[in-house]
Protein backbone atom coordinates (compact mmCIF):
# COMPACT_ATOMS: atom_id res chain seq x y z
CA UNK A 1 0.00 0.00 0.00
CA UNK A 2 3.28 2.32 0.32
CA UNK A 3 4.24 1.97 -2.60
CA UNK A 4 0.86 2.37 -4.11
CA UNK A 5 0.31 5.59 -2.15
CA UNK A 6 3.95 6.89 -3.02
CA UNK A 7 3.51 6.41 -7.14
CA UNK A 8 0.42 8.10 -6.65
CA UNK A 9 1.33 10.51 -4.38
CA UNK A 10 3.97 11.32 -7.32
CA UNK A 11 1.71 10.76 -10.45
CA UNK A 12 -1.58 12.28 -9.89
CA UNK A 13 0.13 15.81 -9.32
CA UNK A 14 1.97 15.81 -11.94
CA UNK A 15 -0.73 14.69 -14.01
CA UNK A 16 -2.66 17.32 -12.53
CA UNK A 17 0.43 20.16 -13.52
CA UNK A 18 0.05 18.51 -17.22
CA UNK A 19 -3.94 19.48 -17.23
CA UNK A 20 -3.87 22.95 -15.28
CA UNK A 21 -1.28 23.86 -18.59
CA UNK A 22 -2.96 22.50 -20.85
CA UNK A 23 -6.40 24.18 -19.89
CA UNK A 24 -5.02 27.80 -19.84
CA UNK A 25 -3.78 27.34 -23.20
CA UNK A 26 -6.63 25.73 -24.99
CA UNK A 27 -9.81 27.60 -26.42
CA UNK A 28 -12.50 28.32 -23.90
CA UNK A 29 -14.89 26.15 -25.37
CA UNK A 30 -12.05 23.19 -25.30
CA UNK A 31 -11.19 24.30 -21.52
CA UNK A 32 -14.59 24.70 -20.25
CA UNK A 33 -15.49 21.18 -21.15
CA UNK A 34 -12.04 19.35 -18.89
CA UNK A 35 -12.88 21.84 -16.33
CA UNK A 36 -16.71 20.33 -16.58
CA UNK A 37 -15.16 17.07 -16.75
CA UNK A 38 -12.71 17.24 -13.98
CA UNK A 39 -15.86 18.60 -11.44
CA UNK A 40 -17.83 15.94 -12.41
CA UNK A 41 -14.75 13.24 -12.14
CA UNK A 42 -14.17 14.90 -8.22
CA UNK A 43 -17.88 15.33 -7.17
CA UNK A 44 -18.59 11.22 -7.99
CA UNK A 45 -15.47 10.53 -6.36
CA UNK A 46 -15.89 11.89 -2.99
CA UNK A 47 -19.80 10.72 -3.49
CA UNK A 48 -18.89 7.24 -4.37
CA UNK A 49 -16.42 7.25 -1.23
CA UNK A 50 -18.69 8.90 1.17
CA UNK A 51 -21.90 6.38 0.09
CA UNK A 52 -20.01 3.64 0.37
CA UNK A 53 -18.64 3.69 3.68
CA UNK A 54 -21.86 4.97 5.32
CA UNK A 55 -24.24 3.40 2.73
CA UNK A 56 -22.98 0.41 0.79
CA UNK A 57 -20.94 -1.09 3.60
CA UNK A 58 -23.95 -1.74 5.42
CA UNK A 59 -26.00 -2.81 2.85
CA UNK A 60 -23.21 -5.63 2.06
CA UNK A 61 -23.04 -6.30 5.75
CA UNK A 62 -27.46 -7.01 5.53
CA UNK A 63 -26.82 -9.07 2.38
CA UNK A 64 -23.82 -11.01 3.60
CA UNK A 65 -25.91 -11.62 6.80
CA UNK A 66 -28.95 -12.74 4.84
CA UNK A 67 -26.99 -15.04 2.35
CA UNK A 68 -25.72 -16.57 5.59
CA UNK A 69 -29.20 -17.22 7.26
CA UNK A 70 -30.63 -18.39 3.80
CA UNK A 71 -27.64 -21.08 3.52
CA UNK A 72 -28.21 -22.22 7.20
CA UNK A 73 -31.63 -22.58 7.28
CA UNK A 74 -31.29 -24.54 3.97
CA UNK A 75 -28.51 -26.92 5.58
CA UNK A 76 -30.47 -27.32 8.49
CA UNK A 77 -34.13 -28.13 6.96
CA UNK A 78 -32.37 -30.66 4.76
CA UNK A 79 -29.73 -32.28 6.95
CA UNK A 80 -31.31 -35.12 8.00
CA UNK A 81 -32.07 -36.21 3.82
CA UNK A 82 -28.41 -35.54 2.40
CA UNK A 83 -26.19 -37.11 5.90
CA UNK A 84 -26.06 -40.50 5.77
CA UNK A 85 -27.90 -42.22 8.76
CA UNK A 86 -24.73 -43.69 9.96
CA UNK A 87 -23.05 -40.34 10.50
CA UNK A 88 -25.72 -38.97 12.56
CA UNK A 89 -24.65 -40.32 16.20
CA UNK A 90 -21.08 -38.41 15.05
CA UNK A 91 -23.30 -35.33 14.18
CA UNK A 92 -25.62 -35.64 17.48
CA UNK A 93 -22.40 -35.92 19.88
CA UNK A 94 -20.56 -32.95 18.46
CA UNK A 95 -23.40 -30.76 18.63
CA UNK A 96 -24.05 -31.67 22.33
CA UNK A 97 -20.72 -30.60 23.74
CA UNK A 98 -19.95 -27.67 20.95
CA UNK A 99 -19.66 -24.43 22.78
CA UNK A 100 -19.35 -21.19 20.55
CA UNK A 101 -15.97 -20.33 20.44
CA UNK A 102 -14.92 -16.65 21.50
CA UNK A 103 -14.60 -14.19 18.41
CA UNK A 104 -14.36 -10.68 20.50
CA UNK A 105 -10.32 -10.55 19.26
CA UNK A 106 -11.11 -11.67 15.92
CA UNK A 107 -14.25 -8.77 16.09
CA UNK A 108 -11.94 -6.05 17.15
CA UNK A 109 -9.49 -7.03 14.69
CA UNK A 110 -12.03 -7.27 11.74
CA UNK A 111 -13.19 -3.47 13.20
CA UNK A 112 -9.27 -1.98 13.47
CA UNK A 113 -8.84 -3.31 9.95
CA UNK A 114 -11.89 -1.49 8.20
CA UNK A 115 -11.03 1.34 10.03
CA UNK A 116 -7.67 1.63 8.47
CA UNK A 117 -9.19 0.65 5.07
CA UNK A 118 -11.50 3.53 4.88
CA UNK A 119 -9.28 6.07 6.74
CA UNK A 120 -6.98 5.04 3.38
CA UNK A 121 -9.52 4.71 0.96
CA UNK A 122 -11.10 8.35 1.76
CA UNK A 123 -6.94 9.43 1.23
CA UNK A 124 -6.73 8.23 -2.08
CA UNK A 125 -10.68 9.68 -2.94
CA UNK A 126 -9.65 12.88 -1.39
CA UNK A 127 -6.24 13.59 -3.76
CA UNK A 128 -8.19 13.47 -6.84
CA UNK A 129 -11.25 15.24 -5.47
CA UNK A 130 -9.69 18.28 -3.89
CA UNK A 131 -7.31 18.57 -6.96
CA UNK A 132 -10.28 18.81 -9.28
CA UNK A 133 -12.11 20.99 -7.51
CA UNK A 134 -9.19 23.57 -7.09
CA UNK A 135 -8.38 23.50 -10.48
CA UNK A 136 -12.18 24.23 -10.96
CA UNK A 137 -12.24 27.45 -8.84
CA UNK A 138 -8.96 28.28 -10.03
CA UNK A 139 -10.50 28.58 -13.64
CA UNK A 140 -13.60 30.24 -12.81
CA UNK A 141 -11.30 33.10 -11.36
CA UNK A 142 -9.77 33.32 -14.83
CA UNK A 143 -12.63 32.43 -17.32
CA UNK A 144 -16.33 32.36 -16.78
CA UNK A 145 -18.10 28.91 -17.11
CA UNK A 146 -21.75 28.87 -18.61
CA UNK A 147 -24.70 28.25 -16.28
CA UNK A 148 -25.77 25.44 -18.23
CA UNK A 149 -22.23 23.65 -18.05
CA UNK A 150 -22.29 23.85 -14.32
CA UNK A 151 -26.13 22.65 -14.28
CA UNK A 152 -25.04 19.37 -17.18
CA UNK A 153 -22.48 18.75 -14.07
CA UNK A 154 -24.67 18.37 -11.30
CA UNK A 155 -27.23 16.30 -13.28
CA UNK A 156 -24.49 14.37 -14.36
CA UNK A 157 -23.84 13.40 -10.92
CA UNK A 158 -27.59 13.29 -9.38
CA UNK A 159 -27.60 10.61 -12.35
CA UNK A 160 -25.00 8.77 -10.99
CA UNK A 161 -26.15 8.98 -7.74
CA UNK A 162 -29.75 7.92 -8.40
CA UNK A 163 -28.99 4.88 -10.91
CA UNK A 164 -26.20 3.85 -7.94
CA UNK A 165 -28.93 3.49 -5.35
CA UNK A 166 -31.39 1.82 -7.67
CA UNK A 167 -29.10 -0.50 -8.65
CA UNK A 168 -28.24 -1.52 -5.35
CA UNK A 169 -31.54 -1.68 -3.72
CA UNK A 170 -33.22 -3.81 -6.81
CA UNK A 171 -30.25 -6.27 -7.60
CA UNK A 172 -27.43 -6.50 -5.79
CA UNK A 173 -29.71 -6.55 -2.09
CA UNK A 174 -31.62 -9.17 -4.01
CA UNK A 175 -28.16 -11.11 -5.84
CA UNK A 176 -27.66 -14.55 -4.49
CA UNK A 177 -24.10 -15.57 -4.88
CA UNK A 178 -24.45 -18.62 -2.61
CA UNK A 179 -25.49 -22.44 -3.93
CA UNK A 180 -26.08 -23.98 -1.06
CA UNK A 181 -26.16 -27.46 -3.25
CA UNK A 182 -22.65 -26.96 -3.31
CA UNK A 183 -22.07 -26.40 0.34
CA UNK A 184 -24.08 -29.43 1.33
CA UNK A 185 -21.98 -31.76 -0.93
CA UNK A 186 -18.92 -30.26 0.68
CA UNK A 187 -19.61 -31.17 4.04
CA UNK A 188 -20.91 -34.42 3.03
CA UNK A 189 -17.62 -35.05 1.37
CA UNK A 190 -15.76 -33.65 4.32
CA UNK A 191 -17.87 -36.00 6.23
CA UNK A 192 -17.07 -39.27 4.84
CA UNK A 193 -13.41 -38.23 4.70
CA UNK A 194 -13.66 -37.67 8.36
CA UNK A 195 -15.76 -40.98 8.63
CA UNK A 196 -12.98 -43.18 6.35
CA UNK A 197 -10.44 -42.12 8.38
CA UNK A 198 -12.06 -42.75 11.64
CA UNK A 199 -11.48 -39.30 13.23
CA UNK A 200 -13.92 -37.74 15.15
CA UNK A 201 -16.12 -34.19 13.94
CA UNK A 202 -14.67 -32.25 16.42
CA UNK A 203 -11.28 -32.47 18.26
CA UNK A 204 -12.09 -34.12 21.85
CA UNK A 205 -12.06 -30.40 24.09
């Protein structure tokens, strides 16, 4: 991620330097529309980064939670038709003395690690975003931009914006990525392996 930040850090200014140039030497008609351009490309930036970290990452979190329930209550309605009869006393005596195992580190380190993902991920959104909006200000000091150019920008992005939430609340909330016919042939297969080589489900506690 250093390294990623660094040739960033190093490329997106100077690509940045090549624009600003190239924008006070090109016709105003020319300039007006990379100025309209580079607004638009820093608004959906910082909206994409600020909607998904207060937005999307919980809508993932109710999906992921959902897939889970829908693949458990599968297993769990059909268990007793897909394990074989003979594995059931094996099934029966690890459930009886299985304890739920304590997850608060593994919670707190899941928690420090998104933390330090977005705190990063609003970095990179930010570089871009400020960038294009300074150059944007800086021009309008210089040149005059049309009304309407300002208002295609901003529909532009409500456009973006509204098509983004659609999309999520109509397919990807409703996207099943699971087969739970899969699952339950995995852990019959991991079943009879455990069964062929006479091991027990769970490690005796």
């Amino acid at each position: 991620m250093d390294v990623t930040r660094l040739s960033l850090s190093i490329v997106i200014p100077v690509l940045f330097m090549y624009l600003i140039r190239y924008i006070f030497r090109a016709p105003p008609e020319r300039a007006e529309d990379i100025i309209a351009m580079l607004l638009q490309v820093g608004l959906t930036a910082m909206f994409l980064g600020v909607f998904f970290f207060t937005y999307v990452a919980k809508v993932e979190g109710e999906v992921t939670t959902s897939q889970i329930n829908y693949i458990v209550d599968s297993f769990t309605k059909d268990m007793g038709s897909f394990i074989p009869p003979q594995l059931m006393p094996m099934v029966d005596d690890a459930m009886a003395t299985m304890q739920p195992p304590d997850m608060r580190k593994e919670d707190e380190m899941v928690m420090e690690t998104n933390k330090k993902l977005m705190s990063e991920g609003f970095q990179l959104l930010a570089i871009p975003c400020v960038l294009c909006v300074m150059i944007f200000f800086a021009y309008m000091m210089v040149r005059p931009v049309r009304p309407t150019t300002l208002w295609l920008v901003f529909f532009s992005l409500a456009a973006v914006a509204v098509t983004y939430v659609l999309f999520l609340m109509l397919v990807v909330k409703q996207y099943l990525t699971v087969d739970t016919n899969k699952i339950k042939m995995m852990i019959v297969g991991k079943l009879e392996d455990i069964k062929r080589k006479g091991s027990p489900v769970l490690p005796p506690q």
